[in-house]
Protein backbone atom coordinates (compact mmCIF):
# COMPACT_ATOMS: atom_id res chain seq x y z
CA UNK A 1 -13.43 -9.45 -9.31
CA UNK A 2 -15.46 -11.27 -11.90
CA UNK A 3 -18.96 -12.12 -11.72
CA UNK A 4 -20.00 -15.99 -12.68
CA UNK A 5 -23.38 -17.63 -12.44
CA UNK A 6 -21.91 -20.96 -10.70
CA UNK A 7 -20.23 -19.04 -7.57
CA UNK A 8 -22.07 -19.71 -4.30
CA UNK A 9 -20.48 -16.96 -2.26
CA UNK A 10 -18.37 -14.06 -3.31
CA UNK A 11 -15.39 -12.69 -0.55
CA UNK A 12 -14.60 -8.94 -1.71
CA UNK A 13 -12.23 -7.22 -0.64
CA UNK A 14 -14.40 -3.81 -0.75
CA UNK A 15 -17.85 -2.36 -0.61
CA UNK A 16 -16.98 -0.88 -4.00
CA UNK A 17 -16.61 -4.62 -5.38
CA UNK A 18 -19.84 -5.80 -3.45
CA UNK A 19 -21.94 -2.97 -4.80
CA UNK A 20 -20.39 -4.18 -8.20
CA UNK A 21 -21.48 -7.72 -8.04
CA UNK A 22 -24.74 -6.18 -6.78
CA UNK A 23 -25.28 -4.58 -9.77
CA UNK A 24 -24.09 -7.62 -12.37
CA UNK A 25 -27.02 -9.59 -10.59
CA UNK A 26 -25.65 -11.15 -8.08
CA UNK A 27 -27.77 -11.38 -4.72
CA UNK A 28 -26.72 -9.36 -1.43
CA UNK A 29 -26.49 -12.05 0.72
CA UNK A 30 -23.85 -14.33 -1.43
CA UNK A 31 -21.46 -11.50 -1.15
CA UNK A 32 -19.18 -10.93 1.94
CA UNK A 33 -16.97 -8.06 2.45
CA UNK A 34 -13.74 -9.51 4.00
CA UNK A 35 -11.06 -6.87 2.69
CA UNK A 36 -7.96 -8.31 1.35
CA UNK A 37 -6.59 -11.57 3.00
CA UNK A 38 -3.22 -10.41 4.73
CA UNK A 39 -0.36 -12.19 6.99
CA UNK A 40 -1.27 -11.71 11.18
CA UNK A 41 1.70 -9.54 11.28
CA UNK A 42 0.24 -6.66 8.88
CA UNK A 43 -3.06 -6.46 11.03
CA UNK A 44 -1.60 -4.97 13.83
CA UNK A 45 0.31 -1.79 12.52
CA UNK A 46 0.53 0.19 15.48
CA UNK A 47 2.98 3.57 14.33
CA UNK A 48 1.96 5.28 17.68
CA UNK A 49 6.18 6.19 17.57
CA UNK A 50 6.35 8.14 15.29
CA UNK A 51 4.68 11.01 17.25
CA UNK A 52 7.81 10.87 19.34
CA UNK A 53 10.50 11.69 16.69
CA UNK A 54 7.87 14.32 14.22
CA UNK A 55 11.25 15.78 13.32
CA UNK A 56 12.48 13.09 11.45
CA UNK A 57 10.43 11.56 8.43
CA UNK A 58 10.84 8.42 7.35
CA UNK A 59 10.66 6.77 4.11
CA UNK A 60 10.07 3.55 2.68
CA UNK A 61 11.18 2.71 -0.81
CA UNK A 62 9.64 -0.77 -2.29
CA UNK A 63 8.42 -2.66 -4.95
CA UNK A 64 8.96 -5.72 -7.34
CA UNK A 65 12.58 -5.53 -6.73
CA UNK A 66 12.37 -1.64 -7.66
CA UNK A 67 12.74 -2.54 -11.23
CA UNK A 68 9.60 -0.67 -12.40
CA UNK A 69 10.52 2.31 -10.25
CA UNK A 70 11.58 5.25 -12.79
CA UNK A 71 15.01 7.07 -12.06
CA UNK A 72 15.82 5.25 -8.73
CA UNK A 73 18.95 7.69 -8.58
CA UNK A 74 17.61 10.53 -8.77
CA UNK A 75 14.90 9.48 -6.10
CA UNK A 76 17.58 8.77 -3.50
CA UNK A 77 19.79 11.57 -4.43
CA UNK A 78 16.61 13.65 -3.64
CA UNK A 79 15.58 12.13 -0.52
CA UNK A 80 19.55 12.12 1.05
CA UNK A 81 19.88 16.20 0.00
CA UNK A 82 16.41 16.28 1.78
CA UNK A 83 16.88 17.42 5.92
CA UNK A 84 16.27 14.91 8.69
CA UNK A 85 14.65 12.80 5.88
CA UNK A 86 15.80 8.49 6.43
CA UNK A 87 15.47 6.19 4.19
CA UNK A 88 14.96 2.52 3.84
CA UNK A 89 14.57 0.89 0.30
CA UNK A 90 14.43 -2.99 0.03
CA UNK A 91 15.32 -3.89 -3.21
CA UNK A 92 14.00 -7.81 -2.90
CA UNK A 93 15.79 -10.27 -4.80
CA UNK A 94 17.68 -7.97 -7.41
CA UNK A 95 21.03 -8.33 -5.98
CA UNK A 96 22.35 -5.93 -8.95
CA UNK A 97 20.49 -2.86 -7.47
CA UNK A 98 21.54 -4.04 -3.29
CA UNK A 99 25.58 -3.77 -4.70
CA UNK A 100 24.88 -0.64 -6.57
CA UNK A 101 23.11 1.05 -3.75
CA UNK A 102 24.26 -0.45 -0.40
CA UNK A 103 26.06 1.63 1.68
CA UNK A 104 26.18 4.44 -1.21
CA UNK A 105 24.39 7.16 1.65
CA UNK A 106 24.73 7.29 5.45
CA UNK A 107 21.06 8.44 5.82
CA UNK A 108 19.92 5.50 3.19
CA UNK A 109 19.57 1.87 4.33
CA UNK A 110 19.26 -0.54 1.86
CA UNK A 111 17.79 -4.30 2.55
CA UNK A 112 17.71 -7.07 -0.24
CA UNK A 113 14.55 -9.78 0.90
CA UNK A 114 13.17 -9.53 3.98
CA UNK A 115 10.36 -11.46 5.48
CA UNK A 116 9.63 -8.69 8.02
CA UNK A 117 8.24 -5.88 5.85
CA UNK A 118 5.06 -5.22 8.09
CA UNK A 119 8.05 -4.07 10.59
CA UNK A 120 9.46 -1.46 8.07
CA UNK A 121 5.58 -0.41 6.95
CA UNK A 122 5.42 0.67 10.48
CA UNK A 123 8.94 2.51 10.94
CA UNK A 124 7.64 4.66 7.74
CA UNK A 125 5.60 8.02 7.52
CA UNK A 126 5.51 7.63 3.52
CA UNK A 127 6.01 4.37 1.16
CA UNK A 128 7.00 5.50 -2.14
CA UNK A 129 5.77 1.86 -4.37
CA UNK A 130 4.34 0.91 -7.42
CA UNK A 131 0.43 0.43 -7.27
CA UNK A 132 0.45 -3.18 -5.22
CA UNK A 133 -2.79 -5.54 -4.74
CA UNK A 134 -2.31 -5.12 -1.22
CA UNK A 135 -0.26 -1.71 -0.11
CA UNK A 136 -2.48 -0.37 1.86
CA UNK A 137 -0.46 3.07 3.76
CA UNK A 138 0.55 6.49 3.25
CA UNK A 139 1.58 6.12 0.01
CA UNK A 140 2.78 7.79 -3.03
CA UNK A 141 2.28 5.38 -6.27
CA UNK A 142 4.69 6.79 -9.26
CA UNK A 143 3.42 6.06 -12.60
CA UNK A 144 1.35 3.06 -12.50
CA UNK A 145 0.92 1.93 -16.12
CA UNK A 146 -0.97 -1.88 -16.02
CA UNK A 147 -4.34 -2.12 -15.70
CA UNK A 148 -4.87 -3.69 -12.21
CA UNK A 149 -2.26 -1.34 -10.57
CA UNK A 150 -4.29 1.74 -12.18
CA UNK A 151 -7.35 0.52 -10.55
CA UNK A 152 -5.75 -0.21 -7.18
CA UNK A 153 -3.71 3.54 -7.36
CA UNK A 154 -7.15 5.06 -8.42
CA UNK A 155 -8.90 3.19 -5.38
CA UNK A 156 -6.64 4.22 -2.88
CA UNK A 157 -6.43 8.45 -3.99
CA UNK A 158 -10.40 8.35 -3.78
CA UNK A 159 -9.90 6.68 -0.07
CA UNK A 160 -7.59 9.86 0.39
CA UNK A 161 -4.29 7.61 1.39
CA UNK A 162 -2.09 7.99 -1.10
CA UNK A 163 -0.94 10.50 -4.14
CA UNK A 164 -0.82 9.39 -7.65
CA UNK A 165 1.59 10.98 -10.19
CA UNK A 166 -0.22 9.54 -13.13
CA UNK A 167 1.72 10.82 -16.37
CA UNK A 168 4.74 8.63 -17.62
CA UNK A 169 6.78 11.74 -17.97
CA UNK A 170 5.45 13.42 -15.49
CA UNK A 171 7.89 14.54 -12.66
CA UNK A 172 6.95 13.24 -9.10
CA UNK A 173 9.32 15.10 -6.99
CA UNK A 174 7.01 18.11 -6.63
CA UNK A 175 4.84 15.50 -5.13
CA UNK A 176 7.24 14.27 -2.76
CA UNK A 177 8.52 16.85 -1.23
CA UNK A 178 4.93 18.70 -0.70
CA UNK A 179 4.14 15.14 0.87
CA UNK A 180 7.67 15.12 3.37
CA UNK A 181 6.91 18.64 4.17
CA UNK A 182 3.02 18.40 5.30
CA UNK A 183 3.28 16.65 8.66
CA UNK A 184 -0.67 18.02 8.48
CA UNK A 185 -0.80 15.81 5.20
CA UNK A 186 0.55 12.68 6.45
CA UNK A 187 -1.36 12.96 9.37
CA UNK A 188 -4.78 13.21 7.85
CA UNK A 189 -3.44 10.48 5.48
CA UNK A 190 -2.66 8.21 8.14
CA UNK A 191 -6.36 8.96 9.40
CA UNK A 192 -7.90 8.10 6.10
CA UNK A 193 -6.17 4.54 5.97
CA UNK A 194 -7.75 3.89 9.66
CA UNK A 195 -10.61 4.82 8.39
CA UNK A 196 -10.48 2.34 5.06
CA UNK A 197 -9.39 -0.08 7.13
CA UNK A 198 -12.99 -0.30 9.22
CA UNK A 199 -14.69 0.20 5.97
CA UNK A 200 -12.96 -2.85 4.09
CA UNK A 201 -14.27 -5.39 6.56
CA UNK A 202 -17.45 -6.19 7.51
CA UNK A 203 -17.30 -9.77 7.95
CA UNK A 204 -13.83 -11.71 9.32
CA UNK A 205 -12.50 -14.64 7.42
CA UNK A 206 -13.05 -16.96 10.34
CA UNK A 207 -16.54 -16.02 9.91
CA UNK A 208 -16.62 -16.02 6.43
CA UNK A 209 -15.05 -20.35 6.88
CA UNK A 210 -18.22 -20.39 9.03
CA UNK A 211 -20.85 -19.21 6.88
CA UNK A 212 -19.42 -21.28 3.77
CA UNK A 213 -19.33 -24.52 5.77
CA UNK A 214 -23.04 -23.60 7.30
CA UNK A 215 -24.10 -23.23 3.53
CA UNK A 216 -22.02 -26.89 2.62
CA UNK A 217 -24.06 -28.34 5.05
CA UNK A 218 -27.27 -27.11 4.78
């Protein structure tokens, strides 16, 4: 978020980004903590399920048509040699990757575009992704390399909801099997993004339309 002299009234997504308008002289009050504007469907993410099938472990593979995501094959080779481990990727609009992958495992599903990806966010204990603006889960984020995803990746570790494998060479399978073999790890992730999740919002966007049209009209 940038800080300029002619804005009124800042919505941040974070108390992180209010504390850092705060400090490039911006004034308390014009800042609002809103969190990150989402669709309805992804506020209610209810995965109270899950604790009915904890032998089975579920993972979602996603992310700008999975065409940054390094060695694909070996990813899903891993995850279908893995025990009681499903798998769903959604590879989007790259209709090269659906024909190369549907179908190629029993225990892997693969989706091209879907509009119902909240629904899938839920089925999942783990969402292996590149570092989105708004991925906000149990997540494991494999080498995020532009700016803005570095910052989100980096955000989200410190918030204790995801695991970063950081080096471009560096080998993230390590990292996902500790992850699909800590049900004590998920768990306490799954905490920490209820927890962010209260933190991120102090102020709801309806109220937020409020307080900018009280301010208009002043």
């Amino acid at each position: 978020m940038y800080y300029r002299d002619q804005t009124d009234l800042y919505l941040a997504p974070t108390r992180e980004i209010k504390e850092h308008l705060i400090c490039e002289g911006t004034k308390a009050e014009n800042i609002l903590v809103t969190g990150i504007p989402v669709r309805q469907q992804f506020l209610n993410m209810d995965r109270k399920h899950l604790e009915n099938e904890k032998e089975v472990r579920r993972v979602l593979v996603m992310g700008g048509g999975l065409g940054l995501m390094p060695d694909l094959r070996r990813l899903l080779g891993k995850l279908h040699s893995m025990q009681s481990v499903q798998t769903i990727v959604i590879t989007g609009k790259n209709h090269k990757m659906y024909e190369e992958w549907v179908n190629r495992y029993e225990d892997v599903k693969v989706l091209g575009y879907t509009e119902n990806i909240s629904k899938y966010m839920r089925w999942a204990d783990l969402v292996i992704t590149k570092a989105g603006g708004i991925t906000l889960f149990e997540i494991l984020h494999i080498h995020p390399f532009l700016e803005q995803e570095m910052n989100n990746a980096r955000y989200a570790a410190e918030k204790g909801f995801a695991k970063v494998v950081w080096g471009k060479h560096e080998d993230y399978i390590p990292e996902l099997e500790k992850l699909l073999n800590d049900r004590k790890l998920l768990k306490q992730m799954d905490e920490n993004v209820r927890h962010a999740r209260k933190e991120m919002i102090d102020v709801s966007l309806d109220k937020a339309v409020e307080i900018m049209e009280e301010r208009m009209t002043a």
